[in-house]
Protein backbone atom coordinates (compact mmCIF):
# COMPACT_ATOMS: atom_id res chain seq x y z
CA UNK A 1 1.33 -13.93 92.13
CA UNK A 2 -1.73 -15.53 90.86
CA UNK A 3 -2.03 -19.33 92.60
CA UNK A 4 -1.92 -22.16 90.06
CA UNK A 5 -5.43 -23.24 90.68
CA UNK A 6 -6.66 -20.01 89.77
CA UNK A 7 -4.41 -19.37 86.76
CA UNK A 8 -5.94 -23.16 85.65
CA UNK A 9 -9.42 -21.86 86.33
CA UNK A 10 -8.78 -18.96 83.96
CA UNK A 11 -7.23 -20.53 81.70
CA UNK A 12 -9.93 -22.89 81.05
CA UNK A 13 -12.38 -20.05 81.10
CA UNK A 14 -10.33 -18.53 78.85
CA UNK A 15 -10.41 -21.52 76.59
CA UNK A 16 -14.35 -22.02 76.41
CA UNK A 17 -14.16 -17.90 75.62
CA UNK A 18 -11.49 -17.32 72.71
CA UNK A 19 -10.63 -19.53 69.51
CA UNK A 20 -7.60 -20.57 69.57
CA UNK A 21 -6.21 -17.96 67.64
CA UNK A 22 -6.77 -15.47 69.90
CA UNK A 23 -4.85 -16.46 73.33
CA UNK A 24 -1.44 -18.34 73.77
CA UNK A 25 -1.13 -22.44 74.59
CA UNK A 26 -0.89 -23.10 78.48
CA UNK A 27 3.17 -22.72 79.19
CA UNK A 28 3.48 -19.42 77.43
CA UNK A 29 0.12 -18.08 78.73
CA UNK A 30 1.66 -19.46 82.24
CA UNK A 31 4.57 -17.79 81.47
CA UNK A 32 3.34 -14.23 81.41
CA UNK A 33 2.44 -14.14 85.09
CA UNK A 34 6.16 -13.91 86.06
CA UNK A 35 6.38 -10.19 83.75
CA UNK A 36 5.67 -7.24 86.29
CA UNK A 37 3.60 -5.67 84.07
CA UNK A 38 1.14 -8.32 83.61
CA UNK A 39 -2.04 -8.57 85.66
CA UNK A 40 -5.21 -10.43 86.16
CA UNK A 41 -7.91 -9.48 87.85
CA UNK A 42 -10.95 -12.06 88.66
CA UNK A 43 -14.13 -12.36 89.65
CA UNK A 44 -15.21 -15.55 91.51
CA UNK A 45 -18.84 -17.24 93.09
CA UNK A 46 -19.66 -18.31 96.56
CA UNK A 47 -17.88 -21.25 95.90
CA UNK A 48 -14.63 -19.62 95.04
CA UNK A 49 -14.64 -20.71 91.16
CA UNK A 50 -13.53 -17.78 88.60
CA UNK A 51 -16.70 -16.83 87.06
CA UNK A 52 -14.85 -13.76 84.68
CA UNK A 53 -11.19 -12.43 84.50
CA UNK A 54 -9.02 -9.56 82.84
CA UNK A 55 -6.11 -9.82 81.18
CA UNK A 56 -4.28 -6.27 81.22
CA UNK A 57 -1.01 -4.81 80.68
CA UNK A 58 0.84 -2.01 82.29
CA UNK A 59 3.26 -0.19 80.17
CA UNK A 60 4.44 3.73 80.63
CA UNK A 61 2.19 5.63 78.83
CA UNK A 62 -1.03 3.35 78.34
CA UNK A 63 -2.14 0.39 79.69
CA UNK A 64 -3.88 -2.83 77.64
CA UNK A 65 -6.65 -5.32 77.88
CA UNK A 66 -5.43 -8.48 76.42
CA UNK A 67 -8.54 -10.51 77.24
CA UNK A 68 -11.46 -10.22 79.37
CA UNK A 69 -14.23 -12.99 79.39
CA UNK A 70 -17.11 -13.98 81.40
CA UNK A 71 -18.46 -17.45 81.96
CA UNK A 72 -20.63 -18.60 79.36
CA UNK A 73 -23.66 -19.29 81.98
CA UNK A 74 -23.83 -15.71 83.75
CA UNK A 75 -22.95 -13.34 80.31
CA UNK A 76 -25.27 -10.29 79.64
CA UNK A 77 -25.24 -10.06 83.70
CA UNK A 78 -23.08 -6.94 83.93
CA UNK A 79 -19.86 -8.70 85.55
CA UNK A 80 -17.82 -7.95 82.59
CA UNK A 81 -18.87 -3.95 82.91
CA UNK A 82 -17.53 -4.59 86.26
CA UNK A 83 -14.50 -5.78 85.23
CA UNK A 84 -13.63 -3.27 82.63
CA UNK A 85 -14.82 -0.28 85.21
CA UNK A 86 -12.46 -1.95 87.82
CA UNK A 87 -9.23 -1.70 85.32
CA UNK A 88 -10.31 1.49 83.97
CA UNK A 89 -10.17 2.94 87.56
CA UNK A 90 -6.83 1.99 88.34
CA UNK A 91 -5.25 4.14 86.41
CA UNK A 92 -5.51 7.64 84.55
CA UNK A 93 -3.52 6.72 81.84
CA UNK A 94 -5.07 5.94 78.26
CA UNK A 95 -6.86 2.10 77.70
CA UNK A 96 -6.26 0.32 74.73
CA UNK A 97 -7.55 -3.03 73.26
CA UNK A 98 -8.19 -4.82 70.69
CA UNK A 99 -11.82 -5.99 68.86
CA UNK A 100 -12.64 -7.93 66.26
CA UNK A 101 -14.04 -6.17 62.66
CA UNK A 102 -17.57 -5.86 63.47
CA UNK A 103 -18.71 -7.45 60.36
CA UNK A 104 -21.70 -8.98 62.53
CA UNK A 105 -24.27 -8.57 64.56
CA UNK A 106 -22.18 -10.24 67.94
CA UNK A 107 -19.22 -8.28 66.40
CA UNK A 108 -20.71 -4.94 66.91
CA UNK A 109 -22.78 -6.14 69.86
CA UNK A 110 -18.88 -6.33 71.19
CA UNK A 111 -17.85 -2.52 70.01
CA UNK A 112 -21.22 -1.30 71.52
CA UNK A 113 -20.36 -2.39 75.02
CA UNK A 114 -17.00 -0.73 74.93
CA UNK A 115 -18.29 2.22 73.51
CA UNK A 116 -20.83 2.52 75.99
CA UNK A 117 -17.84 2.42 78.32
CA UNK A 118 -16.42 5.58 76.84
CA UNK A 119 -13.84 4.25 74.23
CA UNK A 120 -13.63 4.78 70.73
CA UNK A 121 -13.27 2.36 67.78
CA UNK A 122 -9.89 3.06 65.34
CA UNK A 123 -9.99 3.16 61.92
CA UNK A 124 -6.26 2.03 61.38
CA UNK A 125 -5.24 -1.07 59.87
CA UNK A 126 -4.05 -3.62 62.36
CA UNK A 127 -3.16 -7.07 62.54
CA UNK A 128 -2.31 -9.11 66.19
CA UNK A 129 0.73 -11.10 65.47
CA UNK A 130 0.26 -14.63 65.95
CA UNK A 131 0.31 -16.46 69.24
CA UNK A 132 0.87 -19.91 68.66
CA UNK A 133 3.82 -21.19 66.37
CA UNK A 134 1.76 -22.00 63.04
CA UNK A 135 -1.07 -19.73 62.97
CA UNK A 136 -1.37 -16.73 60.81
CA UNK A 137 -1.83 -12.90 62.23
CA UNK A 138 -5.73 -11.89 62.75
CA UNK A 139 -6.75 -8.87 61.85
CA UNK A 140 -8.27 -7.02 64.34
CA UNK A 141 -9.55 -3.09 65.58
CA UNK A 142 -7.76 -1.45 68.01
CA UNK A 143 -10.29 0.82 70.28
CA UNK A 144 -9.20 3.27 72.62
CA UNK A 145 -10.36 5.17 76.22
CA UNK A 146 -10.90 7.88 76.77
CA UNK A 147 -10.10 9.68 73.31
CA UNK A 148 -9.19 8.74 69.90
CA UNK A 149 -6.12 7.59 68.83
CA UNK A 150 -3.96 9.77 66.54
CA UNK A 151 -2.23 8.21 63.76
CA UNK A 152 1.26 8.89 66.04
CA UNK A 153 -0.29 7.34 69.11
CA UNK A 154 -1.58 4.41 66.90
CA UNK A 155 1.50 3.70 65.97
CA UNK A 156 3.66 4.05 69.06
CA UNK A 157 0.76 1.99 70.76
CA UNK A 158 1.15 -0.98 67.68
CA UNK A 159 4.94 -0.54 68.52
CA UNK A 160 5.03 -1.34 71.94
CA UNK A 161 2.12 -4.10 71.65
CA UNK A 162 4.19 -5.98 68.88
CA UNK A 163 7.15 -5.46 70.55
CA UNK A 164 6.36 -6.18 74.79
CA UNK A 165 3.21 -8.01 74.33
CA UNK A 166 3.72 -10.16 70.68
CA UNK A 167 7.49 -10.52 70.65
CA UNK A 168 7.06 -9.40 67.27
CA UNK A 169 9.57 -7.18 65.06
CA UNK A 170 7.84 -5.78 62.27
């Protein structure tokens, strides 16, 4: 289990990363590190700070990236690649996550870098449930590693992510 220092360091990295919208408040992003299937994985300095994390999920037939972010100082540096390759090794089952619409130039900046990692961008309609009590659902892409989702697998995959990750019944 992750120490509490180092969940507070990414959590505040997480924080500085992500609007609001997009990652839980402190107790129930806390909370998550007690569910088996949960797992970060960090990256620190010399001086034992965490510099980039990822967020992932394990579940039976895929596995997820909730969140992966870099510090704000060192992005463009490659660490994130070497986050993402580190996940993506771990396991030979299917890699999902979730993007935003690339309606922009940062947007699509995004999608290139996972495509460049081998996964492909969905064209299904998809909205992340909210994560804090008052906040409306975002709508989001869902890409996937290594193939393209079918419409079943997209499906089964918004299933299990509304239902293990979101707490959501649709």
């Amino acid at each position: 289990m992750i120490q509490q220092e180092r969940f507070d360091l990414v959590f505040d990295l997480m924080k500085v990363s992500f609007p609001e919208i997009e990652y839980r408040d402190y107790k129930s992003q806390k909370k998550l590190l007690s569910d088996r299937r949960y797992h970060l994985l960090t990256e620190e300095n010399k001086q034992g700070e965490v510099i980039a994390f990822l967020a992932g999920w394990e579940f039976d037939t895929f596995r997820y990236v909730e969140n992966i972010a870099v510090s704000p100082s060192i992005r463009g540096g490659g660490i994130g690649k070497q986050l993402m390759e580190r996940f993506m090794k771990q396991s030979t089952l299917p890699i999902i996550l979730e993007v935003e619409e690339p309606q922009d130039e940062l947007k699509r900046r995004r999608v290139r870098f996972y495509e460049r990692l081998g996964f492909y961008l969905g064209d299904f309609k998809y909205v992340q449930p909210p994560l804090r009590d008052g906040m409306s659902g975002l709508p989001l892409c869902i890409m996937s590693y290594p193939e393209r989702l079918t419409d079943s697998q997209f499906k089964c995959v918004r299933n299990v992510l509304y239902r293990e990750v979101y707490n959501f019944q649709k």
